[in-house]
PDB file of N, CA and C in Angstrom:
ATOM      1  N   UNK A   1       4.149   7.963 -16.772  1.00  0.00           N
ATOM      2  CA  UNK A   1       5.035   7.314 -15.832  1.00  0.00           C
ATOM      3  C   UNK A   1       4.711   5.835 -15.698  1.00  0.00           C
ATOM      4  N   UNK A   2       3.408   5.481 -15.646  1.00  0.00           N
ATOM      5  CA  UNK A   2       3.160   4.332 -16.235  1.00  0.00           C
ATOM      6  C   UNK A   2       4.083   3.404 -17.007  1.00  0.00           C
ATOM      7  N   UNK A   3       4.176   3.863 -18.122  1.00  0.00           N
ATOM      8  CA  UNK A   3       4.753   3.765 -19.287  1.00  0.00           C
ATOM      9  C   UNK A   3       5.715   2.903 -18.773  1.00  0.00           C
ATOM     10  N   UNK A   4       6.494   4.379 -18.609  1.00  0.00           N
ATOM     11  CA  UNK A   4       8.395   3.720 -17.775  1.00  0.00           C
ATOM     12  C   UNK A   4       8.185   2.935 -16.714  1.00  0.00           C
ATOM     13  N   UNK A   5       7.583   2.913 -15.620  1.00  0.00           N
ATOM     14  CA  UNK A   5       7.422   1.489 -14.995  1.00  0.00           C
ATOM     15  C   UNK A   5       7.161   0.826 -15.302  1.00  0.00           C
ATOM     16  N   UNK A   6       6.226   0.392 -16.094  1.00  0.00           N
ATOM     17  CA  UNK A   6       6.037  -0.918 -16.633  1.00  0.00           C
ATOM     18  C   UNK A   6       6.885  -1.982 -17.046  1.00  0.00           C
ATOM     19  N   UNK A   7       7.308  -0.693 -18.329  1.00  0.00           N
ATOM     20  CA  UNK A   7       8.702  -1.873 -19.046  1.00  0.00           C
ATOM     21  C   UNK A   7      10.035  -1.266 -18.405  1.00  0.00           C
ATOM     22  N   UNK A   8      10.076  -0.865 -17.035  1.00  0.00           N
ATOM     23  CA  UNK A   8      11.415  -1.308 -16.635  1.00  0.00           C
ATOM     24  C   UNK A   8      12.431  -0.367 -17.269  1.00  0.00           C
ATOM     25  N   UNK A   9      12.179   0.511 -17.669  1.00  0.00           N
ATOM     26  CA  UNK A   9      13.409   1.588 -18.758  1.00  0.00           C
ATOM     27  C   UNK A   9      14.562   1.739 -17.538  1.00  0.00           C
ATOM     28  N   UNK A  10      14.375   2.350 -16.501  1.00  0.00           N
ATOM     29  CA  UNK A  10      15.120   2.871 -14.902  1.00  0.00           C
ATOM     30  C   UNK A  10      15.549   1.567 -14.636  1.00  0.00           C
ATOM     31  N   UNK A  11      15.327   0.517 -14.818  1.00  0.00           N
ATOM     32  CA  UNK A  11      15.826  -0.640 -13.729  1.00  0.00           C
ATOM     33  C   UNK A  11      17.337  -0.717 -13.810  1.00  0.00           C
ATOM     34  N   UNK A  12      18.432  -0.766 -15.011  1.00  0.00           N
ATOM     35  CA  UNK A  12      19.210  -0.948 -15.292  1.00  0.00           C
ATOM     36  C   UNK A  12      20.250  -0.062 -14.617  1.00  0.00           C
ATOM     37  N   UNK A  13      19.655   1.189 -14.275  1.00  0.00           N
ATOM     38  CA  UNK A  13      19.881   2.182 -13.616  1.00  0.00           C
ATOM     39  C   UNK A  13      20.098   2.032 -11.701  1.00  0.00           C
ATOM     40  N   UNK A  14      19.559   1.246 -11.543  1.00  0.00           N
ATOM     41  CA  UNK A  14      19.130   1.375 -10.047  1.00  0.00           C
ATOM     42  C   UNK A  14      20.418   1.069  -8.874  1.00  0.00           C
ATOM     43  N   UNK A  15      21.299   0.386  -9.607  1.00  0.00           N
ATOM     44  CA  UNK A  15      22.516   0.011  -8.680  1.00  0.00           C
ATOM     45  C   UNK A  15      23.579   0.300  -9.002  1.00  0.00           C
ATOM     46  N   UNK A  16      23.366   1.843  -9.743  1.00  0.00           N
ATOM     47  CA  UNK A  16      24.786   2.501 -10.115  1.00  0.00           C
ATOM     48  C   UNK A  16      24.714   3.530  -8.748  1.00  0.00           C
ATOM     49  N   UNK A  17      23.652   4.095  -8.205  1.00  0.00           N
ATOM     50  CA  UNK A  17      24.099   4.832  -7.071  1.00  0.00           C
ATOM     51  C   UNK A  17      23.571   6.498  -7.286  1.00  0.00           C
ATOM     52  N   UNK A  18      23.335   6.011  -8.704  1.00  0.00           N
ATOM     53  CA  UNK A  18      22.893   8.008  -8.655  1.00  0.00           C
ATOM     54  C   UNK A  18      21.173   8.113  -8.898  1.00  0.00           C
ATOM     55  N   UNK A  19      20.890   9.162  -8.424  1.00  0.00           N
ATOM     56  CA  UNK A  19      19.791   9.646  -8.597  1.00  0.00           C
ATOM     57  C   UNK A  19      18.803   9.218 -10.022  1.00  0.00           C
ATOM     58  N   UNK A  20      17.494   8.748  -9.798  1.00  0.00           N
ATOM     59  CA  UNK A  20      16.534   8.451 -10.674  1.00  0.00           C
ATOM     60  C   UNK A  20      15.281   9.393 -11.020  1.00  0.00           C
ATOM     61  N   UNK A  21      15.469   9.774 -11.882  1.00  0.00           N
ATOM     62  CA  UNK A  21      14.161  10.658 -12.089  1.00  0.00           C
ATOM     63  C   UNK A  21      13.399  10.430 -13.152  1.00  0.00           C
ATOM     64  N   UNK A  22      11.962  10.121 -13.137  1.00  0.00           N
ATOM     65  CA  UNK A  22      11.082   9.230 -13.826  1.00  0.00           C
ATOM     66  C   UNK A  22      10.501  11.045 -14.666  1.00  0.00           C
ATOM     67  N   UNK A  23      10.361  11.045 -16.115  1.00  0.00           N
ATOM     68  CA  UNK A  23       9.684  12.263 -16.065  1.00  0.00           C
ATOM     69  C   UNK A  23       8.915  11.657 -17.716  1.00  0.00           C
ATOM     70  N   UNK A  24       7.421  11.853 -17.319  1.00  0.00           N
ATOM     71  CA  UNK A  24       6.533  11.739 -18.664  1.00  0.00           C
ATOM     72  C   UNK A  24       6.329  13.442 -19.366  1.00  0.00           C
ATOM     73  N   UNK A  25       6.269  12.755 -20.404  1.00  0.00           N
ATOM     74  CA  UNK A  25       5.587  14.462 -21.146  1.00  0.00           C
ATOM     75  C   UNK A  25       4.345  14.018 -22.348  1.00  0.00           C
ATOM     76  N   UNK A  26       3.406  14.635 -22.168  1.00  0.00           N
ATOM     77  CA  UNK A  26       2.203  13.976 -23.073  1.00  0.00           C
ATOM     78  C   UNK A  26       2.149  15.548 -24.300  1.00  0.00           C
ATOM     79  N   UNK A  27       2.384  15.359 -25.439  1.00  0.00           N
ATOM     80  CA  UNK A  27       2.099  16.498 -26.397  1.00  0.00           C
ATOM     81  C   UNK A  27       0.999  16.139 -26.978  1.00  0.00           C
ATOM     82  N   UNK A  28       0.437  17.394 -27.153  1.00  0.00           N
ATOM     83  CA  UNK A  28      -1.081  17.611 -27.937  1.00  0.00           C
ATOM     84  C   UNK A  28      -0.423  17.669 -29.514  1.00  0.00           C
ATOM     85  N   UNK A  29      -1.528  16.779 -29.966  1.00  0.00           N
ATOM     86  CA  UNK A  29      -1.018  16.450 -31.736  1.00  0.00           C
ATOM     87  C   UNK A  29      -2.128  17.780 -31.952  1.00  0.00           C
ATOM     88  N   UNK A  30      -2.942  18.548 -31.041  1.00  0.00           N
ATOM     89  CA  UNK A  30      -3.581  19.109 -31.811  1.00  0.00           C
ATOM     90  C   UNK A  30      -3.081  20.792 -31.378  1.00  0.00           C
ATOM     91  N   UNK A  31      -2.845  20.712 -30.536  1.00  0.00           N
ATOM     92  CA  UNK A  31      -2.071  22.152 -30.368  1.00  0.00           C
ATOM     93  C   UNK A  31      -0.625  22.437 -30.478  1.00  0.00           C
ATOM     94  N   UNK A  32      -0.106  20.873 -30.703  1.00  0.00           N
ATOM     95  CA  UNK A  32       1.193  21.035 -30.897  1.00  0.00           C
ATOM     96  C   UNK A  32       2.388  21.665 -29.905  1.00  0.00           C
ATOM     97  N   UNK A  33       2.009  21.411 -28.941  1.00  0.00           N
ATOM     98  CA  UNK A  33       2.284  21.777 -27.502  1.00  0.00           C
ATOM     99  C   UNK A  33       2.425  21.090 -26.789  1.00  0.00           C
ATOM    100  N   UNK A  34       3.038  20.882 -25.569  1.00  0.00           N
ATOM    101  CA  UNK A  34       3.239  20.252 -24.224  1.00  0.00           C
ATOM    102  C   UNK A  34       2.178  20.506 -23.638  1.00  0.00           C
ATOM    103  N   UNK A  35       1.136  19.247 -23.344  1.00  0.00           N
ATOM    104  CA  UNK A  35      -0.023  19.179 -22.751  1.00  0.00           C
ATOM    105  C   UNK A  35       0.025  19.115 -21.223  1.00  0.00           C
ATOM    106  N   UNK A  36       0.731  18.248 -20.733  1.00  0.00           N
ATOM    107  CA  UNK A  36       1.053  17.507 -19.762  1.00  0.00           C
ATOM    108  C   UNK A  36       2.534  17.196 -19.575  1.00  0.00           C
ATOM    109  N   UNK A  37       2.448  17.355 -18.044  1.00  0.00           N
ATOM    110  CA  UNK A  37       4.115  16.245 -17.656  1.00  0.00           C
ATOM    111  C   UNK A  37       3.792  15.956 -15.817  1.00  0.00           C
ATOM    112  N   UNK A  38       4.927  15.310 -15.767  1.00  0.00           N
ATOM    113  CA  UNK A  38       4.533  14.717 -14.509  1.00  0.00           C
ATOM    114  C   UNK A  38       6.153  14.472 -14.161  1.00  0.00           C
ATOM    115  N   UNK A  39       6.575  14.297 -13.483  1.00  0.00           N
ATOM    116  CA  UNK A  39       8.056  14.042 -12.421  1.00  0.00           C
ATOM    117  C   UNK A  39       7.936  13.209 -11.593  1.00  0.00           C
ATOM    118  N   UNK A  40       8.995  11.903 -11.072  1.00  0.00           N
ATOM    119  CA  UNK A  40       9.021  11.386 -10.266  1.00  0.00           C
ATOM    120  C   UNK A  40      10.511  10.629  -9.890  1.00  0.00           C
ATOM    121  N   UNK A  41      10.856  11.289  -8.533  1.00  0.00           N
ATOM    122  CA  UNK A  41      11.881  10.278  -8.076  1.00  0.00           C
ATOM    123  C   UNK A  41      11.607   9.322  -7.703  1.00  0.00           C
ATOM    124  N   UNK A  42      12.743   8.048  -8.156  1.00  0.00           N
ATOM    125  CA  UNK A  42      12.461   6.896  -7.669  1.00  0.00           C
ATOM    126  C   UNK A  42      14.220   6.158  -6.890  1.00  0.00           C
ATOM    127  N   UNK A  43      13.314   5.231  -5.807  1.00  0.00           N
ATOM    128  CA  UNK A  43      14.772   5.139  -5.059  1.00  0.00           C
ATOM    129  C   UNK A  43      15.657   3.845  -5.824  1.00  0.00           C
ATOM    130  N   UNK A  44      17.222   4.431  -5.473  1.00  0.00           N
ATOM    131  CA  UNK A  44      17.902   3.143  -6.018  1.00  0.00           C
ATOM    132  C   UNK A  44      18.049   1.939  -5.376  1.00  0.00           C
ATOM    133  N   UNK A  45      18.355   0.965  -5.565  1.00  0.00           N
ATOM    134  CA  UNK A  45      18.088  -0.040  -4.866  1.00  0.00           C
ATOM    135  C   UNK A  45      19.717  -0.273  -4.461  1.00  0.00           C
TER     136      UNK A  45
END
């Protein structure tokens, strides 16, 4: 989530009025699987 805040991906988004949802997913190169994820709403401006 980092990630997407940083560089702003959602911003462009923020003053259309609808709902924002920030969502990371980290895959294991070694199990080849979904390691991780994380969710986050964020408000529009």
């Amino acid at each position: 989530l980092d990630q997407l805040k940083s560089r702003g991906y959602a911003d462009k988004y923020r003053n259309t009025g609808r709902k924002i949802i920030l969502a990371g997913v980290n895959f294991s190169s070694e199990k080849r699987e979904v390691d991780e994820f994380s969710v986050e709403a964020v408000q529009s401006a």
